[in-house]
Protein backbone atom coordinates (compact mmCIF):
# COMPACT_ATOMS: atom_id res chain seq x y z
CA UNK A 1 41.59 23.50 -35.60
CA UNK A 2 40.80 23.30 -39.16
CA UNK A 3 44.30 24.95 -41.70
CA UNK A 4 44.69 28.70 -42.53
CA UNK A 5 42.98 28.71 -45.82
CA UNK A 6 44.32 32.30 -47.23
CA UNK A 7 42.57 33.21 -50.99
CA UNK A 8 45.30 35.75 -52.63
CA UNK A 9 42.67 38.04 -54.94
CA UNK A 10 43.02 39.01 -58.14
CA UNK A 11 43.54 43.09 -57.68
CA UNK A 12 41.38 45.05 -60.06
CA UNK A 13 43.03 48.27 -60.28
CA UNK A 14 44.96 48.06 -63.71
CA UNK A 15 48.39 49.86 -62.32
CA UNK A 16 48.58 47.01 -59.21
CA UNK A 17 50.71 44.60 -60.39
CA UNK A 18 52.11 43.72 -56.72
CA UNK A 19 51.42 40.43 -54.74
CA UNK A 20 51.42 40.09 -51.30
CA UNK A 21 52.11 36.89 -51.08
CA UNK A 22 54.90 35.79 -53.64
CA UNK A 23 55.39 32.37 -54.93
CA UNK A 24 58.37 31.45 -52.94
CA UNK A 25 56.73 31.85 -50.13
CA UNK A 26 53.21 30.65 -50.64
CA UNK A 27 55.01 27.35 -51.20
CA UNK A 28 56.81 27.70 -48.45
CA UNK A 29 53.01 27.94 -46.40
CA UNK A 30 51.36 25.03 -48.16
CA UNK A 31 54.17 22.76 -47.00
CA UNK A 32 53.39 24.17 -43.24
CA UNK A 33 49.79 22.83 -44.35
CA UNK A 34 48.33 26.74 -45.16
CA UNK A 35 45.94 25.58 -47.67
CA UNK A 36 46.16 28.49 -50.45
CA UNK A 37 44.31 29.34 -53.18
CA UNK A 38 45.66 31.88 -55.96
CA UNK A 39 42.93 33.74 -58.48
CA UNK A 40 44.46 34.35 -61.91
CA UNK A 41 45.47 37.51 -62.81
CA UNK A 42 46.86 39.30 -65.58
CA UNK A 43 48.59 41.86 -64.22
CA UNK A 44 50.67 40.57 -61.28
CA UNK A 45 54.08 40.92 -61.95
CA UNK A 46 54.25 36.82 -60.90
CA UNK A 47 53.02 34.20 -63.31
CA UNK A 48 50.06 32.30 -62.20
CA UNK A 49 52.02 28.76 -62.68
CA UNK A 50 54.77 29.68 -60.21
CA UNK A 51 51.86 29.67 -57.72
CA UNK A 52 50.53 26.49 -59.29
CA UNK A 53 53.86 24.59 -59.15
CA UNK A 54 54.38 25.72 -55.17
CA UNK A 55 51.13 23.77 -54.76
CA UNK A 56 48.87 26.64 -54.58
CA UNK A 57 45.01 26.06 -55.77
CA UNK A 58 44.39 28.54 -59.04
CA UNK A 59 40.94 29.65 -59.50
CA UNK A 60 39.56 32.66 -62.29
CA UNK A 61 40.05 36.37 -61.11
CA UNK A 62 37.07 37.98 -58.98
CA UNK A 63 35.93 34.19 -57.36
CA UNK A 64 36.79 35.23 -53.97
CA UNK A 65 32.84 35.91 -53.72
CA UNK A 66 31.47 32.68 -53.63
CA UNK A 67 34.76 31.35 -51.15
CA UNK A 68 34.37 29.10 -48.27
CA UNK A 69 33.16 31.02 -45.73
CA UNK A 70 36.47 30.51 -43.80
CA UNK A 71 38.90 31.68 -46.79
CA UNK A 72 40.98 35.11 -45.71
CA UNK A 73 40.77 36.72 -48.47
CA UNK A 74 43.94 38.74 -48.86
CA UNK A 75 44.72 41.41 -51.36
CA UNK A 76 46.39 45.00 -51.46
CA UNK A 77 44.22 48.02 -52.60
CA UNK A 78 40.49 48.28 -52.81
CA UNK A 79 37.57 46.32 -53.29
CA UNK A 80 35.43 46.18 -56.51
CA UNK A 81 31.95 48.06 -55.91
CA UNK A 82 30.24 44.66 -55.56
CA UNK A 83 28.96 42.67 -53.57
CA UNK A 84 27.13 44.99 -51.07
CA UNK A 85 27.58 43.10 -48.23
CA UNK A 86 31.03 40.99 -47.31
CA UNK A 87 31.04 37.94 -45.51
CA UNK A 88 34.60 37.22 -45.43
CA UNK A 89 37.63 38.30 -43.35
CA UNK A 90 39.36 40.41 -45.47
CA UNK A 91 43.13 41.80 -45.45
CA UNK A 92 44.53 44.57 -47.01
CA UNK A 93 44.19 47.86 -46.98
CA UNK A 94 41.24 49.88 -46.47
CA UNK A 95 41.93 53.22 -45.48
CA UNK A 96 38.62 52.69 -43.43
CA UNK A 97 39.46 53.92 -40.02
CA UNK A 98 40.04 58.17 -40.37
CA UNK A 99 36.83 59.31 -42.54
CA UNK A 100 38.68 58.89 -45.90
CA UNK A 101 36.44 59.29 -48.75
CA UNK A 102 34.46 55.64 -48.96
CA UNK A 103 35.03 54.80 -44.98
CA UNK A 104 31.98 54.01 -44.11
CA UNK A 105 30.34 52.79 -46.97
CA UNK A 106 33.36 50.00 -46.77
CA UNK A 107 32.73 49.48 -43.12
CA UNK A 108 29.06 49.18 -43.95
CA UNK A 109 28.95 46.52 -46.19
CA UNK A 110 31.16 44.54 -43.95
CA UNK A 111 28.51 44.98 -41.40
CA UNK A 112 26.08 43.86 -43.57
CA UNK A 113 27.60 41.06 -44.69
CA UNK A 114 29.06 40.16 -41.33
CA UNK A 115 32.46 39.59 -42.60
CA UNK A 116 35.56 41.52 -40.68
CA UNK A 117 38.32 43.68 -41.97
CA UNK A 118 41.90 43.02 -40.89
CA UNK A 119 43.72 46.22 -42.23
CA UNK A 120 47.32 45.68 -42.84
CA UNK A 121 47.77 49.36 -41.83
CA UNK A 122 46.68 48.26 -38.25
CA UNK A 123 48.93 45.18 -38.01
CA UNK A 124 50.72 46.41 -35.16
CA UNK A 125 53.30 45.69 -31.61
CA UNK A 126 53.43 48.51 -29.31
CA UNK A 127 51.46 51.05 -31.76
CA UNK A 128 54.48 50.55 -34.54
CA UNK A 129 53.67 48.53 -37.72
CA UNK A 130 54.95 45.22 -38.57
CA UNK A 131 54.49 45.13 -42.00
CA UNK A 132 54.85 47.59 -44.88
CA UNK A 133 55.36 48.75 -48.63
CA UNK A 134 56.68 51.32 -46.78
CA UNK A 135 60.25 51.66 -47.84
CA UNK A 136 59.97 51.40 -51.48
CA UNK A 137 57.00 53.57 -51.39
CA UNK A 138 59.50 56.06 -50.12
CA UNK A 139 62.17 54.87 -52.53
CA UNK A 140 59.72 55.68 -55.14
CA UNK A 141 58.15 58.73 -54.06
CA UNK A 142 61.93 60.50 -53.61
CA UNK A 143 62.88 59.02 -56.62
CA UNK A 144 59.80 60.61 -58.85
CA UNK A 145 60.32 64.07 -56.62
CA UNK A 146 63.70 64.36 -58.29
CA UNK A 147 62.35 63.78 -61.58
CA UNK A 148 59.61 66.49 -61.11
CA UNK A 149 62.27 68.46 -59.93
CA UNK A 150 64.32 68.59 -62.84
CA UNK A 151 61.46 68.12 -64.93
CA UNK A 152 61.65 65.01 -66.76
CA UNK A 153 58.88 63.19 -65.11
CA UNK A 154 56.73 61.08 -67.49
CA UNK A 155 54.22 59.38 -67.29
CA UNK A 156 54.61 56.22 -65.25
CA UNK A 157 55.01 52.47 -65.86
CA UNK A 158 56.15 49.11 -63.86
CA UNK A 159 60.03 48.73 -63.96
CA UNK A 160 62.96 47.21 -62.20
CA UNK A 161 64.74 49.69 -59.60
CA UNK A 162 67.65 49.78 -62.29
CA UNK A 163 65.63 51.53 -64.52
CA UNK A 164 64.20 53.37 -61.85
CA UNK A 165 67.50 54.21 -60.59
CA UNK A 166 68.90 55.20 -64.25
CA UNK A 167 66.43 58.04 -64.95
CA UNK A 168 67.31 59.78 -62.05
CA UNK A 169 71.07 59.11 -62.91
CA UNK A 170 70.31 61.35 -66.04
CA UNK A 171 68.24 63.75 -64.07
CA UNK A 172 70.51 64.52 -62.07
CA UNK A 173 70.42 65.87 -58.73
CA UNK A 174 73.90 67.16 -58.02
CA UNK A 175 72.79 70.33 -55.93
CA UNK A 176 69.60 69.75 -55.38
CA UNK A 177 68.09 70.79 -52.06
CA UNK A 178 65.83 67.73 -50.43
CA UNK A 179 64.49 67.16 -47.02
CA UNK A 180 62.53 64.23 -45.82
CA UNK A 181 60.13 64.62 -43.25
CA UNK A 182 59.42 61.23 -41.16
CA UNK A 183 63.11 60.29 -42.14
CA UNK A 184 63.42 57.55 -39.22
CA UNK A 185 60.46 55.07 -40.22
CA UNK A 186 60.05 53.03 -43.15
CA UNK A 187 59.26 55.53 -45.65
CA UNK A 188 61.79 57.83 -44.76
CA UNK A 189 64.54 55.63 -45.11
CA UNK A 190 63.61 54.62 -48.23
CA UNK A 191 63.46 58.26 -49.19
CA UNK A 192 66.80 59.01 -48.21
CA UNK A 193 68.65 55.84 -49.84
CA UNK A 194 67.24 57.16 -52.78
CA UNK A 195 68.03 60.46 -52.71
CA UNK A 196 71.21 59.52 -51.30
CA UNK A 197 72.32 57.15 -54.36
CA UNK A 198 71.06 60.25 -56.49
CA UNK A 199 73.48 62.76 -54.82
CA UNK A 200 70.93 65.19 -53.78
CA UNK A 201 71.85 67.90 -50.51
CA UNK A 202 69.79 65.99 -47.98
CA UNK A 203 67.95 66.83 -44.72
CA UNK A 204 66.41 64.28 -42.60
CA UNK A 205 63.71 64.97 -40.29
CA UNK A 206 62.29 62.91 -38.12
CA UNK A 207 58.59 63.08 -36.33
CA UNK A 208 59.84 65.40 -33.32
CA UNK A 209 62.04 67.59 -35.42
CA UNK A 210 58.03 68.88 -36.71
CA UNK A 211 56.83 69.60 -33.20
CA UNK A 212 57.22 72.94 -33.46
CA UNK A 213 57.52 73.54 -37.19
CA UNK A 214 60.35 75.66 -38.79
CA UNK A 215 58.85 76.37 -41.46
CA UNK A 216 61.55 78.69 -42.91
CA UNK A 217 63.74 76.45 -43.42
CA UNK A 218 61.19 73.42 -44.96
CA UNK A 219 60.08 75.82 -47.90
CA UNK A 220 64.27 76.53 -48.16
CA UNK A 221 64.38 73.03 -49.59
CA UNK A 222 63.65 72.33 -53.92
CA UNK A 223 62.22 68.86 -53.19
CA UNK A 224 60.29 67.89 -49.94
CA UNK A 225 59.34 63.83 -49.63
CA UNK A 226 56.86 63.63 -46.86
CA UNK A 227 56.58 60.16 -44.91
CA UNK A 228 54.95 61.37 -41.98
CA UNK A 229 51.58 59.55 -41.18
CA UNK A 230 49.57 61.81 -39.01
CA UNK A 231 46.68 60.76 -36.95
CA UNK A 232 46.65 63.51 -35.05
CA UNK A 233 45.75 66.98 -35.71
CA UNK A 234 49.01 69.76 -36.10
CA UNK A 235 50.37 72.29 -38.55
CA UNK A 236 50.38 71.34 -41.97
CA UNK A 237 53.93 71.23 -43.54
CA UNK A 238 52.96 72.81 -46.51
CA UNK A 239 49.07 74.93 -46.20
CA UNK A 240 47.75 77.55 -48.42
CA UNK A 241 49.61 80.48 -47.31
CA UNK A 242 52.90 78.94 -48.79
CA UNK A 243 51.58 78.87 -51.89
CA UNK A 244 52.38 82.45 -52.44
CA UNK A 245 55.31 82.85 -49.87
CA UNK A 246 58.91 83.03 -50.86
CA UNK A 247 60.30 79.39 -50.96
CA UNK A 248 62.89 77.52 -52.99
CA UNK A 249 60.13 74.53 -52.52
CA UNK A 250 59.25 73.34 -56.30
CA UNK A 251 57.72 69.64 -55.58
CA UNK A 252 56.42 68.22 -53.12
CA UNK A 253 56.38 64.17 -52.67
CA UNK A 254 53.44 62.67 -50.97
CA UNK A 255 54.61 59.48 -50.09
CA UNK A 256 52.18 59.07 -47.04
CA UNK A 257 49.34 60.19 -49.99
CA UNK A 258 46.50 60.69 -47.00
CA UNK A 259 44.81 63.15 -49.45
CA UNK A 260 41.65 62.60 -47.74
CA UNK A 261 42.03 62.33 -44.03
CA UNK A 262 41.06 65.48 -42.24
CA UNK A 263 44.88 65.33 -40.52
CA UNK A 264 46.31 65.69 -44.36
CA UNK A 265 49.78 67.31 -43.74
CA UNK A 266 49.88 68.93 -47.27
CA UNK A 267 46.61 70.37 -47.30
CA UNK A 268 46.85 72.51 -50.79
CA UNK A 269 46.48 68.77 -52.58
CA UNK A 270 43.05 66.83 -51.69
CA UNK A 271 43.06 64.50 -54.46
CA UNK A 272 45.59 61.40 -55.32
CA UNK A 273 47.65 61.88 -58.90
CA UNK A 274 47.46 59.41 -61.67
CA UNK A 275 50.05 57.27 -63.00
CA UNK A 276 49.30 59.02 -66.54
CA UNK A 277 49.63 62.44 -64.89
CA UNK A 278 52.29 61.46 -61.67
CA UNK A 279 52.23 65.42 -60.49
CA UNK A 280 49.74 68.26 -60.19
CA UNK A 281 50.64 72.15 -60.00
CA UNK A 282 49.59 73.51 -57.39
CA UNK A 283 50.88 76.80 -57.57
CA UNK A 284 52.76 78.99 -60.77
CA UNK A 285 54.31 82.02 -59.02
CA UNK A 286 56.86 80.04 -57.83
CA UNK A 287 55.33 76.99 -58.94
CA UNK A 288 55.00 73.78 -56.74
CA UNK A 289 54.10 70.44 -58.05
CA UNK A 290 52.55 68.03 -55.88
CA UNK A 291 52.93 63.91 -56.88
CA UNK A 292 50.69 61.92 -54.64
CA UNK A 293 50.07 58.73 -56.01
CA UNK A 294 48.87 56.00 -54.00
CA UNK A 295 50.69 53.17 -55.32
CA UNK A 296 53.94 54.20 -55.34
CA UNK A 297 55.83 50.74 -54.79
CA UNK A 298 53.68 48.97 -57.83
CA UNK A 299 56.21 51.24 -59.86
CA UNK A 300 58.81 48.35 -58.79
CA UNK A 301 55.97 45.49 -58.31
CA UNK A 302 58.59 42.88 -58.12
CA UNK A 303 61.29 44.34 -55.39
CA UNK A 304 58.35 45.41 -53.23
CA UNK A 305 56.03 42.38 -53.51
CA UNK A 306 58.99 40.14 -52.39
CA UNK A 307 60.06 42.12 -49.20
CA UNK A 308 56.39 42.27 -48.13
CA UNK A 309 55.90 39.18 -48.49
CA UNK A 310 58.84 38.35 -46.55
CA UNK A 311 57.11 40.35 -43.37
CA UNK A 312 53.83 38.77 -43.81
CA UNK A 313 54.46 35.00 -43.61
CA UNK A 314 55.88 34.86 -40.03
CA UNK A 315 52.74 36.55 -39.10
CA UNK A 316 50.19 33.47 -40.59
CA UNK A 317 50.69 30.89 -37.85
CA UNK A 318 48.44 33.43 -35.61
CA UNK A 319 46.13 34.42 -37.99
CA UNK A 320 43.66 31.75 -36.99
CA UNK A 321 43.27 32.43 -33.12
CA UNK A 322 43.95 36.70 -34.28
CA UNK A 323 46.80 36.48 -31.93
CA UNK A 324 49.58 39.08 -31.86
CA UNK A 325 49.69 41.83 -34.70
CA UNK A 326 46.20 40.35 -35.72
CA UNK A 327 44.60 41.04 -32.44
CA UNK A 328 45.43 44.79 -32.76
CA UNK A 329 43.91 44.65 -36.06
CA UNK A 330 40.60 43.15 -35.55
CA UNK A 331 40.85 45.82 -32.31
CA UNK A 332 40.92 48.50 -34.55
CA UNK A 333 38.04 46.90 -37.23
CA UNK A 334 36.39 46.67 -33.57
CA UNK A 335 36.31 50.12 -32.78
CA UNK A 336 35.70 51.75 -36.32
CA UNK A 337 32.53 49.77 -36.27
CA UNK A 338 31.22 50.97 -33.06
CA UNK A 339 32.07 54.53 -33.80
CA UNK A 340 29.50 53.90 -36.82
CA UNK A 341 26.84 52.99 -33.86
């Protein structure tokens, strides 16, 4: 069987500066015999010669289009608009599989091409995810909540979590009401370390704590992080109705950002927030701010980047025969494609 060859993309979205596959470790897989090739890029928070000195083959931003046909091409967020068709395997994710906005035009240029998508969403044992930005997309999101909150959220730029962690300081959240929703997975815990190191009034709930919704006592909270991925239809945590209603609510935090999915759980937002405008209003009498951007951990590119990172290279070794977590994935590509039919 011929070596892994992975093909880390440049990412073309000028806010990404993560990596999923850090230096460290991409040396660590060319001296297990993964052959890997690096494009440049000018963004990433990592230099292209720490690649280069781990061994790594560096080639100009955007070549992954004229690859070897057996080159995973591996990357984070979305695909430029060209090439029509894709003829690669392709990781990262695609946010392909619930009728987001772009679904199937995505899914039908892989069909064209007759490439495959292997979402990183769908990398999965027993239905639970094995790898993630999850926790310092939560870390993030809470963090920027208490911001909005108090009103000193700027526009936003990449940092290290001790910067990150020093404007909230001088926020301040002494007395603030929070509650995270989905507190128990990834997300959610990163949610409530932050909020936790920033001395909020916290509430944790977890998936079955939403069951039957008390919805009372969500709008009695200032700040409300929500980490709950639904794919399943049930009662939004925060719908039109609430805009008007009595509520100490102020912002809500989008972590799980699935503005477009018809089982959105904070259905008065339908569109992701810019890092040049983090929150929208939503509301003015009382006023609610919604931040859903969709990139939350590129905000700390570096901290993020190396825990994922971390999670993905135990899972390379079965890439090749799509054994394991990879299975599930191309079961899911599988199945989005033949509900196109």
């Amino acid at each position: 069987m011929r070596p892994v060859h992975l093909w880390l993309r440049h990412e073309t979205r000028s806010t990404e500066r993560r990596a999923p596959l850090v230096p460290h470790d991409a040396a660590r897989l060319v001296a297990d015999g993964v052959q890997v090739t690096v494009e440049e890029s000018p963004q990433r928070v990592f230099g292209i010669e720490a690649y280069r000195a781990g061994g790594c083959r560096v080639v100009e931003a955007g070549s992954w289009v004229d690859a070897p046909e057996d080159a995973h091409i591996l990357g984070i967020k979305e695909l430029p608009d060209e090439p029509d068709s894709l003829r690669h395997t392709h990781i990262f994710f695609g946010h392909a599989y619930k009728g987001q906005d772009g679904a199937d035009a995505l899914l039908a240029r892989f069909a064209t091409g007759g490439g495959q998508l292997l979402d990183l969403e769908y990398l999965t044992v027993d239905g639970r995810r094995v790898i993630a930005f999850g926790y310092w997309a939560g870390y993030v999101g809470a963090s920027l909540g208490v911001l909005a909150t108090r009103g000193t959220l700027a526009p936003l730029h990449p940092m290290e979590r001790a910067e990150l962690d020093a404007l909230v300081r001088a926020a301040g959240a002494d007395g603030m009401t929070a509650l995270v929703v989905g507190a128990q997975g990834r997300s959610g815990r990163g949610a409530l370390d932050a909020l936790i190191s920033a001395g909020a009034i916290l509430d944790g709930w977890d998936r079955e704590d939403t069951l039957v919704l008390d919805r009372e006592a969500l709008l009695d909270h200032e700040l409300l992080v929500n980490c709950v991925l639904s794919t399943t239809a049930q009662p939004p945590f925060v719908g039109p109705d609430d805009l008007t209603a009595e509520r100490e609510l102020r912002v809500v935090a989008d972590v799980t950002c699935d503005v477009t999915s018809e089982y959105n759980l904070v259905p008065v937002n339908t569109a992701i927030t810019s890092w040049e405008e983090p929150a929208r209003r939503v509301a003015e009498d009382p006023r609610l701010d919604v931040i859903a951007v969709d990139n939350l951990p590129s905000l700390l590119p570096r901290e993020a980047s190396v825990a994922f990172s971390a999670d993905l290279v135990p899972l390379v070794p079965t890439l090749a025969g799509r054994r394991g977590p990879w299975r599930e994935a191309q079961r899911s590509y599988e199945a989005a494609q033949a509900a196109r039919a």
